[in-house]
Protein backbone atom coordinates (compact mmCIF):
# COMPACT_ATOMS: atom_id res chain seq x y z
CA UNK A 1 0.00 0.00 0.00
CA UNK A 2 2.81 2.33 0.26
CA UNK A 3 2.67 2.56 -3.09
CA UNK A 4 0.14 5.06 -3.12
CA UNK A 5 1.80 8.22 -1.68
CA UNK A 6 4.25 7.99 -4.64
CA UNK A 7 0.74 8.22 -6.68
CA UNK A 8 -0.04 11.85 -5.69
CA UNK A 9 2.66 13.21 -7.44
CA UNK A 10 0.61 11.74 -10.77
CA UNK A 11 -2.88 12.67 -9.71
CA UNK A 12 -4.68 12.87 -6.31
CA UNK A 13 -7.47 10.37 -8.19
CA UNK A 14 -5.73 7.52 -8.66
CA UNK A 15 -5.64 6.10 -5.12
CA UNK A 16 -9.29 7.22 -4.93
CA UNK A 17 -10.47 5.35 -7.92
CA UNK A 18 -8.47 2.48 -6.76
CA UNK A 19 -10.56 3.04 -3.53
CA UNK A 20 -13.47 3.20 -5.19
CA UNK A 21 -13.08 0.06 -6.88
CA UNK A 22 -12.58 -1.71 -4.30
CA UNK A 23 -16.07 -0.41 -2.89
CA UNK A 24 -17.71 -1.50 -6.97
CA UNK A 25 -16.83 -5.14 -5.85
CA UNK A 26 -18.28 -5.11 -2.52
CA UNK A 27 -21.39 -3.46 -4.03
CA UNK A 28 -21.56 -5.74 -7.33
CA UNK A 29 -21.98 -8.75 -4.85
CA UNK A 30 -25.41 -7.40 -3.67
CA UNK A 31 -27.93 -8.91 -6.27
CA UNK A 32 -26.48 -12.27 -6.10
CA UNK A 33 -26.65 -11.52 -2.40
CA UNK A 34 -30.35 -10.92 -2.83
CA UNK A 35 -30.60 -13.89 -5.51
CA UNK A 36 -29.68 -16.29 -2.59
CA UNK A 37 -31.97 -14.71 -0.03
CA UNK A 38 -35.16 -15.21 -2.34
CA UNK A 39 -34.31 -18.49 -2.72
CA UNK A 40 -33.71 -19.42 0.95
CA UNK A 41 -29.76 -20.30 0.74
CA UNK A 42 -28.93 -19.25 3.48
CA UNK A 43 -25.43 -21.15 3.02
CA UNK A 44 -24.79 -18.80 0.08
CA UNK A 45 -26.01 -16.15 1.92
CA UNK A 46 -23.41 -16.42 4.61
CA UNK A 47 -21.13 -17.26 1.75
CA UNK A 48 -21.55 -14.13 0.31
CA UNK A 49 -21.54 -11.90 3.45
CA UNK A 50 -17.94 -13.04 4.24
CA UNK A 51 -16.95 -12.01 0.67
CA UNK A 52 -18.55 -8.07 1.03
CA UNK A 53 -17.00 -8.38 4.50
CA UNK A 54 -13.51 -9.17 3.23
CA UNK A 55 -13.76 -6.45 0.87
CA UNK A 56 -15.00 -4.36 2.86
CA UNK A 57 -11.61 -4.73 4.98
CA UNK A 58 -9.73 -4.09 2.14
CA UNK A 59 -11.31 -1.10 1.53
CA UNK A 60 -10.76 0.21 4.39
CA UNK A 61 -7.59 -0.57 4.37
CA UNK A 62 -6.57 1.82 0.99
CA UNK A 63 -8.56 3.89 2.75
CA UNK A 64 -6.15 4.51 5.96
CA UNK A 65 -3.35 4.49 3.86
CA UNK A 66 -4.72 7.45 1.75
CA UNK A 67 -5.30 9.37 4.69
CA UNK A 68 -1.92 8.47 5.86
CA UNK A 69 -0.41 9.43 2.42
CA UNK A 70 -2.09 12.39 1.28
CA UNK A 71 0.47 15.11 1.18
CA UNK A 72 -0.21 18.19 3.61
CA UNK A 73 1.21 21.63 3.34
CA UNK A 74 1.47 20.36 -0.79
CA UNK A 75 0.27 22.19 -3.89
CA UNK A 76 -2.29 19.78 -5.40
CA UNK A 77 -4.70 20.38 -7.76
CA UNK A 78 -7.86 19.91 -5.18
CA UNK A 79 -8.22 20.97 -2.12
CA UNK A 80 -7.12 17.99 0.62
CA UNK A 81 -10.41 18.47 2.81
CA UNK A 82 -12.28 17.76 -0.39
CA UNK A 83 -10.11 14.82 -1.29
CA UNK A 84 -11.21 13.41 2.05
CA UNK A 85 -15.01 14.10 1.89
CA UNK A 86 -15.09 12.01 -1.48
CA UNK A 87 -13.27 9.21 0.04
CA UNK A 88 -15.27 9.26 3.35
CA UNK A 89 -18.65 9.14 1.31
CA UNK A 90 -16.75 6.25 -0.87
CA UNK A 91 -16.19 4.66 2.23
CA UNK A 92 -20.08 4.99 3.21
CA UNK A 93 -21.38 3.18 0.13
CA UNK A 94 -19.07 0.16 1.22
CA UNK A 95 -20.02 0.22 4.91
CA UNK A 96 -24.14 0.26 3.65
CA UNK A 97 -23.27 -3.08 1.38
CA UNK A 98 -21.33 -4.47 4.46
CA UNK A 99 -24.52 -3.97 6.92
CA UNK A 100 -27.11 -5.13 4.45
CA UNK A 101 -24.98 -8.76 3.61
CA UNK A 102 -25.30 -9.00 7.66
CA UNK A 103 -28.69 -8.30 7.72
CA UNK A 104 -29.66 -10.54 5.56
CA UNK A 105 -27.88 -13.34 7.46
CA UNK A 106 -29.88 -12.86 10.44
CA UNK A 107 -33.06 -14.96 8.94
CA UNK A 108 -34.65 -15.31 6.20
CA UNK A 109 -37.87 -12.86 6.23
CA UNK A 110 -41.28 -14.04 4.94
CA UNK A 111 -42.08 -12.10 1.36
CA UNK A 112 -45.38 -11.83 -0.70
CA UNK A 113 -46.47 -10.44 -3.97
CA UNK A 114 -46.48 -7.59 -5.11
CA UNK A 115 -43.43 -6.65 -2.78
CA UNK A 116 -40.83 -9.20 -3.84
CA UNK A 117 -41.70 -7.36 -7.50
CA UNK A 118 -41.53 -3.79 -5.58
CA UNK A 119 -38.48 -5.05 -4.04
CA UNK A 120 -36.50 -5.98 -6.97
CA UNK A 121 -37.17 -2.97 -8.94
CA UNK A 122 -36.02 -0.94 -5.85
CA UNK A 123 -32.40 -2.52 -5.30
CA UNK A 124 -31.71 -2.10 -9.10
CA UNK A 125 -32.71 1.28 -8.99
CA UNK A 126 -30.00 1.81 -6.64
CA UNK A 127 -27.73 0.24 -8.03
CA UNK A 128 -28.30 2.19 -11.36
CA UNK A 129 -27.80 5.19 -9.00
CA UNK A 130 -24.05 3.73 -7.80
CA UNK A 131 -23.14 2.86 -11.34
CA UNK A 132 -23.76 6.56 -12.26
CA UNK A 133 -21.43 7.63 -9.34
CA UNK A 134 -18.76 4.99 -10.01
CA UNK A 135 -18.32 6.25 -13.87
CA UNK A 136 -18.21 9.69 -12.56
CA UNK A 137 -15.15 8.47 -10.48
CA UNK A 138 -13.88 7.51 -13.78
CA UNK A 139 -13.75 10.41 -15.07
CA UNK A 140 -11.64 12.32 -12.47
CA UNK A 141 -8.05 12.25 -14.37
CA UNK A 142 -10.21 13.45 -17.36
CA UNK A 143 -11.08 16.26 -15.51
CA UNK A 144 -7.55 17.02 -14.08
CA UNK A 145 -6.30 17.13 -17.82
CA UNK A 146 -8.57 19.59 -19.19
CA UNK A 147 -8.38 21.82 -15.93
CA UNK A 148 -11.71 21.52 -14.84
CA UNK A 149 -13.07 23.02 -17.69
CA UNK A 150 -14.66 22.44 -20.76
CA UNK A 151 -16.87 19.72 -22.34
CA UNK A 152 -15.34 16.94 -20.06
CA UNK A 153 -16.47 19.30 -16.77
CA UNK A 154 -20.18 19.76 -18.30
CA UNK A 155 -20.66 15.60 -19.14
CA UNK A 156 -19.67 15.25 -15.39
CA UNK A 157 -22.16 17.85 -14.41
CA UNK A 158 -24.43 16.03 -16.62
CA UNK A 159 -24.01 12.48 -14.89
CA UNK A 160 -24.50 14.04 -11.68
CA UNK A 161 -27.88 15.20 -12.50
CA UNK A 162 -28.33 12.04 -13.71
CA UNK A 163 -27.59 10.38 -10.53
CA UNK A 164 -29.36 12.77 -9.22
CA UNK A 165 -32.79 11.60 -11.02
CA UNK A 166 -31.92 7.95 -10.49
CA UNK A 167 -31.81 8.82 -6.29
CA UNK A 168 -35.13 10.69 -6.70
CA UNK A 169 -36.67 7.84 -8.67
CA UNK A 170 -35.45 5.04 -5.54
CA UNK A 171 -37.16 6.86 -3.15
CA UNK A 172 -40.40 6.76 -5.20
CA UNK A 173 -40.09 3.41 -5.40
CA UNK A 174 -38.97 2.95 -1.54
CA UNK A 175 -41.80 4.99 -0.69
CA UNK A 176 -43.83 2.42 -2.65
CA UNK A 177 -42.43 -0.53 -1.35
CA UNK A 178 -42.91 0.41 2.43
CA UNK A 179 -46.56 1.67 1.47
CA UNK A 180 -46.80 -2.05 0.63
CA UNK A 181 -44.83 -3.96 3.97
CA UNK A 182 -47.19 -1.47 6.05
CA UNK A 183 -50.31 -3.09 4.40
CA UNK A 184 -49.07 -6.33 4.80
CA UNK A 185 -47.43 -5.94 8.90
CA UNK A 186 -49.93 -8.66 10.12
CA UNK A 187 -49.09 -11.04 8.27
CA UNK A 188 -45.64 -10.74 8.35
CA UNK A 189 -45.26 -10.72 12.12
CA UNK A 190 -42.65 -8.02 13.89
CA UNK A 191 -39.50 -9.95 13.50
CA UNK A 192 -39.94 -10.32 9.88
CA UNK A 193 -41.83 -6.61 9.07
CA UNK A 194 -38.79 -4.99 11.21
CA UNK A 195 -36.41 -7.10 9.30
CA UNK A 196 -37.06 -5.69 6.34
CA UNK A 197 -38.10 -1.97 7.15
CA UNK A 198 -33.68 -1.88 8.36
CA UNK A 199 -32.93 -3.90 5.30
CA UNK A 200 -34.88 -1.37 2.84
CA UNK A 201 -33.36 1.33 4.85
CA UNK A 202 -29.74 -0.13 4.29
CA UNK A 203 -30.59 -0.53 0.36
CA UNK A 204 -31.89 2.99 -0.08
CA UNK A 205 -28.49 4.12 1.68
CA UNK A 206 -26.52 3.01 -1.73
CA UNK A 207 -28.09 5.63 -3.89
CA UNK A 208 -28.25 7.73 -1.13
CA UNK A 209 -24.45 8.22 -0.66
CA UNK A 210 -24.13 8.04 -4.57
CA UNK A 211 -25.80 11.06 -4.90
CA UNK A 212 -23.75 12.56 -2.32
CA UNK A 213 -20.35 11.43 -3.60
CA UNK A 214 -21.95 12.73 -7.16
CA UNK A 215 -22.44 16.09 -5.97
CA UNK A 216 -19.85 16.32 -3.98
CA UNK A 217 -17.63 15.89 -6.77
CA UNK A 218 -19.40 18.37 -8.67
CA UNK A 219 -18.96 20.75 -5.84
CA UNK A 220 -15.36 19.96 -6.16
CA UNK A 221 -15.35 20.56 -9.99
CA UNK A 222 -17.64 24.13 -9.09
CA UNK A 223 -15.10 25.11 -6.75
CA UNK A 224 -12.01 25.10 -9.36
């Protein structure tokens, strides 16, 4: 890991993006997360929640050691303090994936129709809303070539209002879904209705914090 304070000399996006990949893979284990719990394996299901855990670690771990490397007292291109934000929000969208995989090993909750429909819809929707923010990650060095400036800085701006929309359109949809779980509360029972009120909660965090790394890095790019 040491590796990476010779980095900022390049670009102070590099060890984020090599951050926030290592956040993509703990997220891009979700739906097959979910696959297992609609299907009752709960063996994969623990299976799985070792293997967000693990990244989870290592995550964290490029994470102390870009605090730890990131120059002070240095001319760089950004300001540190906003360096920091993005990778703390980075750092967010990881820790949501990490406490939904351990929800969902607690039991396996009771569903019905419409909601497993509802409920579907709803964790792609955020995950459309983390894709958006991970591509905008991507385009960070592309930014730091043209100065901030130009028709790379307005297709960023433009992704972030896309993110933007996609967040908006989750919390329809969550809305939605817990209009649905309310109806249904005596059938379900408490265990299994407050089961999945926290793991809703922990799914609508992912677009959440996308939209906040997305406009946070459009803050950044405002700023210059």
């Amino acid at each position: 890991m040491r590796s990476i304070a010779k980095v900022f000399g390049r670009s102070p996006f590099i060890p984020l993006q090599s951050h926030m990949q290592k956040v993509s893979e703990c997220v891009a284990l979700v739906p097959e997360l979910f696959a297992a719990y609609g299907t009752g394996d709960e063996a994969r299901v623990q299976e799985l929640a070792k293997e967000i855990s693990t990244k989870e670690h290592e995550a964290d771990l490029i994470k102390h050691d870009i605090r730890d490397s990131l120059p002070r007292g240095l001319f760089m291109p950004v300001d540190r303090a906003a360096l920091l934000n993005i990778l703390t929000i980075q750092d967010n969208i990881a820790n949501r994936a990490e406490n939904l995989a351990v929800l969902l090993t607690f039991k396996i909750a009771k569903t019905f129709e419409p909601f497993t429909e509802k409920m579907d819809a709803f964790l792609k929707k955020n995950l459309e809303a983390f894709d958006g923010a991970f591509a905008i990650t991507g385009q960070l060095d592309e930014l730091l070539e043209t100065g901030f400036g130009g028709a790379e800085a307005q297709k960023v701006r433009e992704m972030v209002d896309a993110v933007s929309v996609l967040e908006y359109e989750a919390d329809v949809l969550q809305r939605e879904l817990l209009r649905e779980l309310f109806h249904h509360e005596d059938e379900l029972g408490y265990a299994d209705f407050f089961l999945w009120t926290r793991i809703i909660r922990q799914v609508s965090q992912i677009a959440d914090r996308s939209d906040n790394l997305a406009t946070s890095i459009r803050a950044t790019l405002d700023a210059k």
